[in-house]
Protein backbone atom coordinates (compact mmCIF):
# COMPACT_ATOMS: atom_id res chain seq x y z
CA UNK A 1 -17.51 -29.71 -53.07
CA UNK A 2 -15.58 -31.60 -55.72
CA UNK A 3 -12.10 -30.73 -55.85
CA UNK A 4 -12.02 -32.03 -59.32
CA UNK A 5 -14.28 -29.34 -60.87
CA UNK A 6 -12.86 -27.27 -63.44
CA UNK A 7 -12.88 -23.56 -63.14
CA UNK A 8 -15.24 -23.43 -65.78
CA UNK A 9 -17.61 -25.60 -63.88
CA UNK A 10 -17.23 -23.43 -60.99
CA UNK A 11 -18.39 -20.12 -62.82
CA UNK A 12 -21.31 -21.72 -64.37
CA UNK A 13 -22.52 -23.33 -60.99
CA UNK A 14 -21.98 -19.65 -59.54
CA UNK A 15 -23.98 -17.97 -61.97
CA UNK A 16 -26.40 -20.17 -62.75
CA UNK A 17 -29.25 -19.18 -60.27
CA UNK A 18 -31.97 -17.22 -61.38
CA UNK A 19 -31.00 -13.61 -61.31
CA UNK A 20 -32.32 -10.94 -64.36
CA UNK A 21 -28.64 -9.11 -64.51
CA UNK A 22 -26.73 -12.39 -64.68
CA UNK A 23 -25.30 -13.26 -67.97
CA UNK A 24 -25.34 -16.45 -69.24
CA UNK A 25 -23.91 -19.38 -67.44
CA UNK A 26 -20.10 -19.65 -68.36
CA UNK A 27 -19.89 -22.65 -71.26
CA UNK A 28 -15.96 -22.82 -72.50
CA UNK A 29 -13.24 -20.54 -73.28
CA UNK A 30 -13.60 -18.74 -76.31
CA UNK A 31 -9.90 -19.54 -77.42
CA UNK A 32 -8.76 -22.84 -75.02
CA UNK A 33 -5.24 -22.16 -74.36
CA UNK A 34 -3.76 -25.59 -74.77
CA UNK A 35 -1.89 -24.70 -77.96
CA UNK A 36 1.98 -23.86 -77.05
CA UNK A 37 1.69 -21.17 -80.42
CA UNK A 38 -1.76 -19.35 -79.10
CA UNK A 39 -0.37 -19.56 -75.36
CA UNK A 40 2.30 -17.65 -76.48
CA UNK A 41 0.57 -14.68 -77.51
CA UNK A 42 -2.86 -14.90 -75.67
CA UNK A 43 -3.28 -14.83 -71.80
CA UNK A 44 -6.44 -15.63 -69.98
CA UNK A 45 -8.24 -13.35 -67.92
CA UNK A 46 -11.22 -13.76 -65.23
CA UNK A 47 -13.38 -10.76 -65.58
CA UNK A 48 -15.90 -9.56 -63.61
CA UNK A 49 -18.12 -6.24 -62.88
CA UNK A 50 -17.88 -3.73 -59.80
CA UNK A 51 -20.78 -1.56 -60.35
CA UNK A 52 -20.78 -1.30 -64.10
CA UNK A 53 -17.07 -1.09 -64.79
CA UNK A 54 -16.07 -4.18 -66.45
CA UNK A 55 -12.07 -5.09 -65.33
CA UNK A 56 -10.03 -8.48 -66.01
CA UNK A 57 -7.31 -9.94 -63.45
CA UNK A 58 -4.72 -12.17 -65.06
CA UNK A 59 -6.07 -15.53 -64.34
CA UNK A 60 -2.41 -16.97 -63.12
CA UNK A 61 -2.95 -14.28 -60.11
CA UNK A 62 -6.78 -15.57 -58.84
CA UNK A 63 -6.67 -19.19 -57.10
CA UNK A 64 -10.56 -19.64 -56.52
CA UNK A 65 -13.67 -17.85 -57.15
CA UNK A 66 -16.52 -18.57 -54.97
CA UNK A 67 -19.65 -16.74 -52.75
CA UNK A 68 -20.98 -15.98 -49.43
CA UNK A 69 -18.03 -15.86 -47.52
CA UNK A 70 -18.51 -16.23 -43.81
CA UNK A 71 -17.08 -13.07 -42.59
CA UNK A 72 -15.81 -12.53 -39.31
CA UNK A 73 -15.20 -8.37 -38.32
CA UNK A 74 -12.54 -7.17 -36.88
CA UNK A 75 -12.02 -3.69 -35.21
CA UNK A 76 -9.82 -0.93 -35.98
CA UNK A 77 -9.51 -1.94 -39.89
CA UNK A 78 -10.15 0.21 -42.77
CA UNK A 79 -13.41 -0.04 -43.70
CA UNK A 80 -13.01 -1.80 -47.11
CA UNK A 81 -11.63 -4.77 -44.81
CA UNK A 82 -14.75 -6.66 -44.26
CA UNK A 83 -13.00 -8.87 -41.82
CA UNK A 84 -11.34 -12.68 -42.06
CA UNK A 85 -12.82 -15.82 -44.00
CA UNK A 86 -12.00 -19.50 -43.34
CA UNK A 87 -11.62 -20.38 -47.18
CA UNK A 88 -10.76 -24.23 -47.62
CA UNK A 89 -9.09 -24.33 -44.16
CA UNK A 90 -6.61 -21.47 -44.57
CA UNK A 91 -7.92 -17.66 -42.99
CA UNK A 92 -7.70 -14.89 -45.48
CA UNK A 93 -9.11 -11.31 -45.05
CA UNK A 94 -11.83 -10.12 -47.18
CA UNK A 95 -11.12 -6.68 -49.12
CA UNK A 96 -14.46 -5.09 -50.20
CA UNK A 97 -12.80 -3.82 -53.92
CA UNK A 98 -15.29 -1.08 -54.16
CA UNK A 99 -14.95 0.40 -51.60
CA UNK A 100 -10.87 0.18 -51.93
CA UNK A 101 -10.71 1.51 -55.32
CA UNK A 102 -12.53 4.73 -54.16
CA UNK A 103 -16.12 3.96 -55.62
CA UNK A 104 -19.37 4.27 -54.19
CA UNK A 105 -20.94 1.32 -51.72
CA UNK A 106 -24.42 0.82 -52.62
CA UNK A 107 -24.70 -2.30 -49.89
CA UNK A 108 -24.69 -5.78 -50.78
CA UNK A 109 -25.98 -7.62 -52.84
CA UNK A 110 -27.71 -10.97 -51.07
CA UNK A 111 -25.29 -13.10 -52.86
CA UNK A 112 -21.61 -11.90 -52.85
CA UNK A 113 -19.38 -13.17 -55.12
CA UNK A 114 -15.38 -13.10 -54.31
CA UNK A 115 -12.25 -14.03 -56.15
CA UNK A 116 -9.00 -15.51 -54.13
CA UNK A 117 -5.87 -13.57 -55.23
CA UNK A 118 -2.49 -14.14 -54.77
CA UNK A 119 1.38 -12.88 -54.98
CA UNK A 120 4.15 -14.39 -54.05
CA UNK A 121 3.28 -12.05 -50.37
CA UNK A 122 0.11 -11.80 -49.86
CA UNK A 123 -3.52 -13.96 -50.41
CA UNK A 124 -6.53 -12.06 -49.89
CA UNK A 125 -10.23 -12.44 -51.16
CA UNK A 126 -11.58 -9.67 -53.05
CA UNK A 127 -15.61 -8.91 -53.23
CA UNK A 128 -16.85 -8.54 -56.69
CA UNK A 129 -20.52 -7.67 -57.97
CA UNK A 130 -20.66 -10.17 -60.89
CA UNK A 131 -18.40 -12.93 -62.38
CA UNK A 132 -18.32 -12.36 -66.35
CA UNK A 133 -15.98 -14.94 -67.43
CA UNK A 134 -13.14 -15.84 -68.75
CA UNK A 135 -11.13 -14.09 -71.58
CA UNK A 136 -7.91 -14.49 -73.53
CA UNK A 137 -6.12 -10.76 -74.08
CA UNK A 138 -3.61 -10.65 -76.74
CA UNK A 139 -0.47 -7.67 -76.10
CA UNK A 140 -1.34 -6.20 -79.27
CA UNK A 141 -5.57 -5.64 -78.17
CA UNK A 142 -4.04 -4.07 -74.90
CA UNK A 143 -4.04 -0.27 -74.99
CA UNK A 144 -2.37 2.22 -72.67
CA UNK A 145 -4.68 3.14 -70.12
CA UNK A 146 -6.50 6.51 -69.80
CA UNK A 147 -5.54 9.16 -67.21
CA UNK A 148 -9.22 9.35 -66.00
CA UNK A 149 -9.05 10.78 -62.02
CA UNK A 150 -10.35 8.65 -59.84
CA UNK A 151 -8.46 6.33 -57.28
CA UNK A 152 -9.43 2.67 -59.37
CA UNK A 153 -7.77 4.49 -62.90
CA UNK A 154 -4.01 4.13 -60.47
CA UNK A 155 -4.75 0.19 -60.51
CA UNK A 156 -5.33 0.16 -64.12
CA UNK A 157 -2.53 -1.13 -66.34
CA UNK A 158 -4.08 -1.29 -69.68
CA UNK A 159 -7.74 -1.19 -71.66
CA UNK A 160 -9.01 -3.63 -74.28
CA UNK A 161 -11.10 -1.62 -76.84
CA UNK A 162 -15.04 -2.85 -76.80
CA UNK A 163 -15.22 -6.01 -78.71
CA UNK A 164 -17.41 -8.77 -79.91
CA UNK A 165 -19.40 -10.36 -77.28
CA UNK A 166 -18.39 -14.17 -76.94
CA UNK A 167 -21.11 -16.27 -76.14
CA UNK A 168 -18.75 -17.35 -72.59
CA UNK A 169 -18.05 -13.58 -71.49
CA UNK A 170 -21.05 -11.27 -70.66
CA UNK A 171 -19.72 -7.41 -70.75
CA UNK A 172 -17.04 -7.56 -74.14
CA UNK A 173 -19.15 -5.14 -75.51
CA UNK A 174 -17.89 -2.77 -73.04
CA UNK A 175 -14.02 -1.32 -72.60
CA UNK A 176 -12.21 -4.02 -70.65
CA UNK A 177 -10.33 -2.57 -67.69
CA UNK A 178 -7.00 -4.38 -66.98
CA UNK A 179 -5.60 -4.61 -63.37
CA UNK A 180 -2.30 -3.94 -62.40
CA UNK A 181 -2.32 -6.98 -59.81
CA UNK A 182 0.95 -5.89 -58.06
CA UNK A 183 0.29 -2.59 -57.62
CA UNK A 184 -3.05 -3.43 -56.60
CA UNK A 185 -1.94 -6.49 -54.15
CA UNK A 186 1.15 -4.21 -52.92
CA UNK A 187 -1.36 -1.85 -51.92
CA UNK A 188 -3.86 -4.08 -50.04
CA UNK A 189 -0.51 -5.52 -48.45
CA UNK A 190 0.19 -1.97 -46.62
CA UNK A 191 -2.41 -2.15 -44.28
């Protein structure tokens, strides 16, 4: 693979094959952050789906995005560790995100998609149903998150209202659930 391909590249090569409940190949950020003023007050987001719920992960916290890890098992794990990877010469375990958060594993899809995330900690590859894209959030679209039950509304930080649908982002017609990264990657970290 090209090391030079741009992240945008990378999404659009991922969700490019034929598949009815893909969106749209990624084309370009809706608002490119290279403008000091709109950096400022926007920050970019990768989103994706698990299941139907549609949730964004500061972008500054995901190093790589990719599909069909090789997985190797290991025993005595929790079950939402799938096992250990060999991504780009470095081993990082696998975290099935459903089944984490609490919601309900209806088996794999053929392709698996995952997203590389990272602390200053820990690294660890997450398993995602669908890459949507990428977003810029403004504070002031952010809204306190609800106090639905449920173990995945503890890893929420804050919603983003439905919205227009850009023609780069499938799913902004839907409420935008923002992860708390270090609550979620303290978490993961525990085990």
């Amino acid at each position: 693979m090209n090391s030079d391909i741009s992240l945008e590249q990378l999404i659009a090569e991922l969700d490019a094959e034929p598949v009815s409940d893909m969106p749209e190949p990624f084309r370009e950020p809706q608002s490119p952050i290279t403008d000091r003023s709109t950096a400022d007050r926007h920050k970019p987001y990768i989103t994706f789906f698990l299941d139907e719920i549609f949730l964004a992960a500061p972008l500054s916290y995901a190093s790589e995005i990719g599909r069909d890890p090789a997985i190797t098992p290991l025993p005595n794990l929790p079950e939402w560790v799938l096992g250990l990877s060999n991504i780009r010469g470095e081993i990082i375990s696998i975290v099935d995100l459903k089944s984490f958060m609490g919601l309900p594993a209806h088996g794999f899809k053929k392709i698996r998609r995952f997203i590389v995330i990272h602390d200053r900690h820990i690294k660890v590859g997450i398993v995602v149903d669908r890459i949507a894209g990428i977003f810029s959030v403004s504070d002031k679209e952010k809204k306190k998150r609800s106090h639905d039950s449920g173990e995945i509304s503890g890893f929420i930080s804050a919603v983003v209202p439905p919205g227009p649908e850009p023609a780069n982002v499938s799913g902004r017609g839907r409420l935008l659930n923002i992860l708390d990264m270090e609550k979620l990657l303290s978490r993961i970290n525990r085990i």
